[in-house]
Protein backbone atom coordinates (compact mmCIF):
# COMPACT_ATOMS: atom_id res chain seq x y z
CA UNK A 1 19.51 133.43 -64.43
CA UNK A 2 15.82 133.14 -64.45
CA UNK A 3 16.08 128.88 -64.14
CA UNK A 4 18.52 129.46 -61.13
CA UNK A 5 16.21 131.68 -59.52
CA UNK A 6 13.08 128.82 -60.50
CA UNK A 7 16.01 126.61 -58.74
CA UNK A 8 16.56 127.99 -55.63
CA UNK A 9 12.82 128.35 -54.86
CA UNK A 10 13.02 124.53 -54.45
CA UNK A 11 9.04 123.92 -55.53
CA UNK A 12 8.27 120.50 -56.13
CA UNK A 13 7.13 119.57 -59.81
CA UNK A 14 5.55 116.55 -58.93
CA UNK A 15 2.71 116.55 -60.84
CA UNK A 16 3.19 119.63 -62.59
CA UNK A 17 3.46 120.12 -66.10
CA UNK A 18 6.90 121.22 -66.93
CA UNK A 19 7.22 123.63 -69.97
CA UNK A 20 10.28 125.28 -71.46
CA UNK A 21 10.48 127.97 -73.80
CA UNK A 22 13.55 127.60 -75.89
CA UNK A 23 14.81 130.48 -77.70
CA UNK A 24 17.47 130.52 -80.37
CA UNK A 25 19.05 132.31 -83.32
CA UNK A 26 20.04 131.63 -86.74
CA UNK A 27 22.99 133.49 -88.23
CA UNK A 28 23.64 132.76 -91.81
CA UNK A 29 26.71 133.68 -93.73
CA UNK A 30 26.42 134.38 -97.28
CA UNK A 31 28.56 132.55 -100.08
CA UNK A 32 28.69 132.91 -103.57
CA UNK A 33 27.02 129.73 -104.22
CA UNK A 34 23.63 131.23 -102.46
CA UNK A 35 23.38 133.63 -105.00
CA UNK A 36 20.96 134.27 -107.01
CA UNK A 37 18.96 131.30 -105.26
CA UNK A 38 19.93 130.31 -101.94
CA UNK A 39 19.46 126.52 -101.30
CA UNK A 40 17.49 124.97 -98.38
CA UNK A 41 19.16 125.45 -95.12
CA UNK A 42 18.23 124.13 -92.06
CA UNK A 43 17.79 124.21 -88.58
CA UNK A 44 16.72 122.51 -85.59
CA UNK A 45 17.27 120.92 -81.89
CA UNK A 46 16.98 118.12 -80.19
CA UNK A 47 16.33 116.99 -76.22
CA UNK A 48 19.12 114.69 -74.67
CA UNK A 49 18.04 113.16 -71.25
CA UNK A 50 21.00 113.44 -68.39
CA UNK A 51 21.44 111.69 -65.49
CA UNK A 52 17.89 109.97 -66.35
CA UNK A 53 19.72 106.71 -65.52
CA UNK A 54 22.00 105.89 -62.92
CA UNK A 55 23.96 103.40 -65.21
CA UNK A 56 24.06 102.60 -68.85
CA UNK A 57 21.35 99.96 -69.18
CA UNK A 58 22.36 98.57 -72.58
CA UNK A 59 25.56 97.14 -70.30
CA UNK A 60 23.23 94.22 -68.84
CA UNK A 61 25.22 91.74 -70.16
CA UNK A 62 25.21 88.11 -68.36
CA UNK A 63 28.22 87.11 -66.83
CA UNK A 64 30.66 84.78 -68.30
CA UNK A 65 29.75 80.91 -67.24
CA UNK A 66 33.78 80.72 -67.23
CA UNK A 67 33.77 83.76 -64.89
CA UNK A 68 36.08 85.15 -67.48
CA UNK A 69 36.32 89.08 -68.63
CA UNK A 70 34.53 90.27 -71.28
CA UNK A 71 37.69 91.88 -72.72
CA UNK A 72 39.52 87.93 -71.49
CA UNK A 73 36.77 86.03 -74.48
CA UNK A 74 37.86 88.53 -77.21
CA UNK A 75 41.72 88.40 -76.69
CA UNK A 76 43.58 87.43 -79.59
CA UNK A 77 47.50 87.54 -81.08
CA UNK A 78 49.18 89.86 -83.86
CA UNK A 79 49.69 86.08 -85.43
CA UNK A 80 46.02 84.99 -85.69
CA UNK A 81 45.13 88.19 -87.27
CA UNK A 82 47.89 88.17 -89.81
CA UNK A 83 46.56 84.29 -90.43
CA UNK A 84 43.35 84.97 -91.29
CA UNK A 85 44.14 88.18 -93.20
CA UNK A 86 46.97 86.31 -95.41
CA UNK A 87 43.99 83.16 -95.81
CA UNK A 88 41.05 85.71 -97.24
């Protein structure tokens, strides 16, 4: 509730330093292969951006001099893939 409430106060972070605190737990659940020396385990996170991008920009991919689909130039028949599995 605390980021809501940060939210709703509607400050502008324009040239603020932004800083999160992340806080998590570990749990771990003992089996008999920890004992009598438990092996490494380990733990972690990671950031994932969201909405950073209003489209995916590895899709830039020039148009077809044809003016074909991409999924038209890869279209192919049950017969030319039994062909060239029967040839390898």
């Amino acid at each position: 509730s605390a980021l809501s409430a940060y939210a709703k106060a509607n400050r502008p972070v324009d040239g603020e330093d932004i800083v999160v605190w992340h806080t998590f737990g570990l749990t771990h659940f003992p089996r008999v292969e920890d004992w009598p020396v438990m092996p490494v385990d380990y733990a972690g996170f990671g950031f994932r951006p969201d909405g950073f991008f209003d489209r995916n920009p590895t899709l830039d991919v020039p148009e077809d001099p044809n003016g074909k689909e991409f999924s038209e130039n890869f279209q192919t028949s049950n017969s030319d893939i039994k062909t060239t599995i029967n040839s390898q």
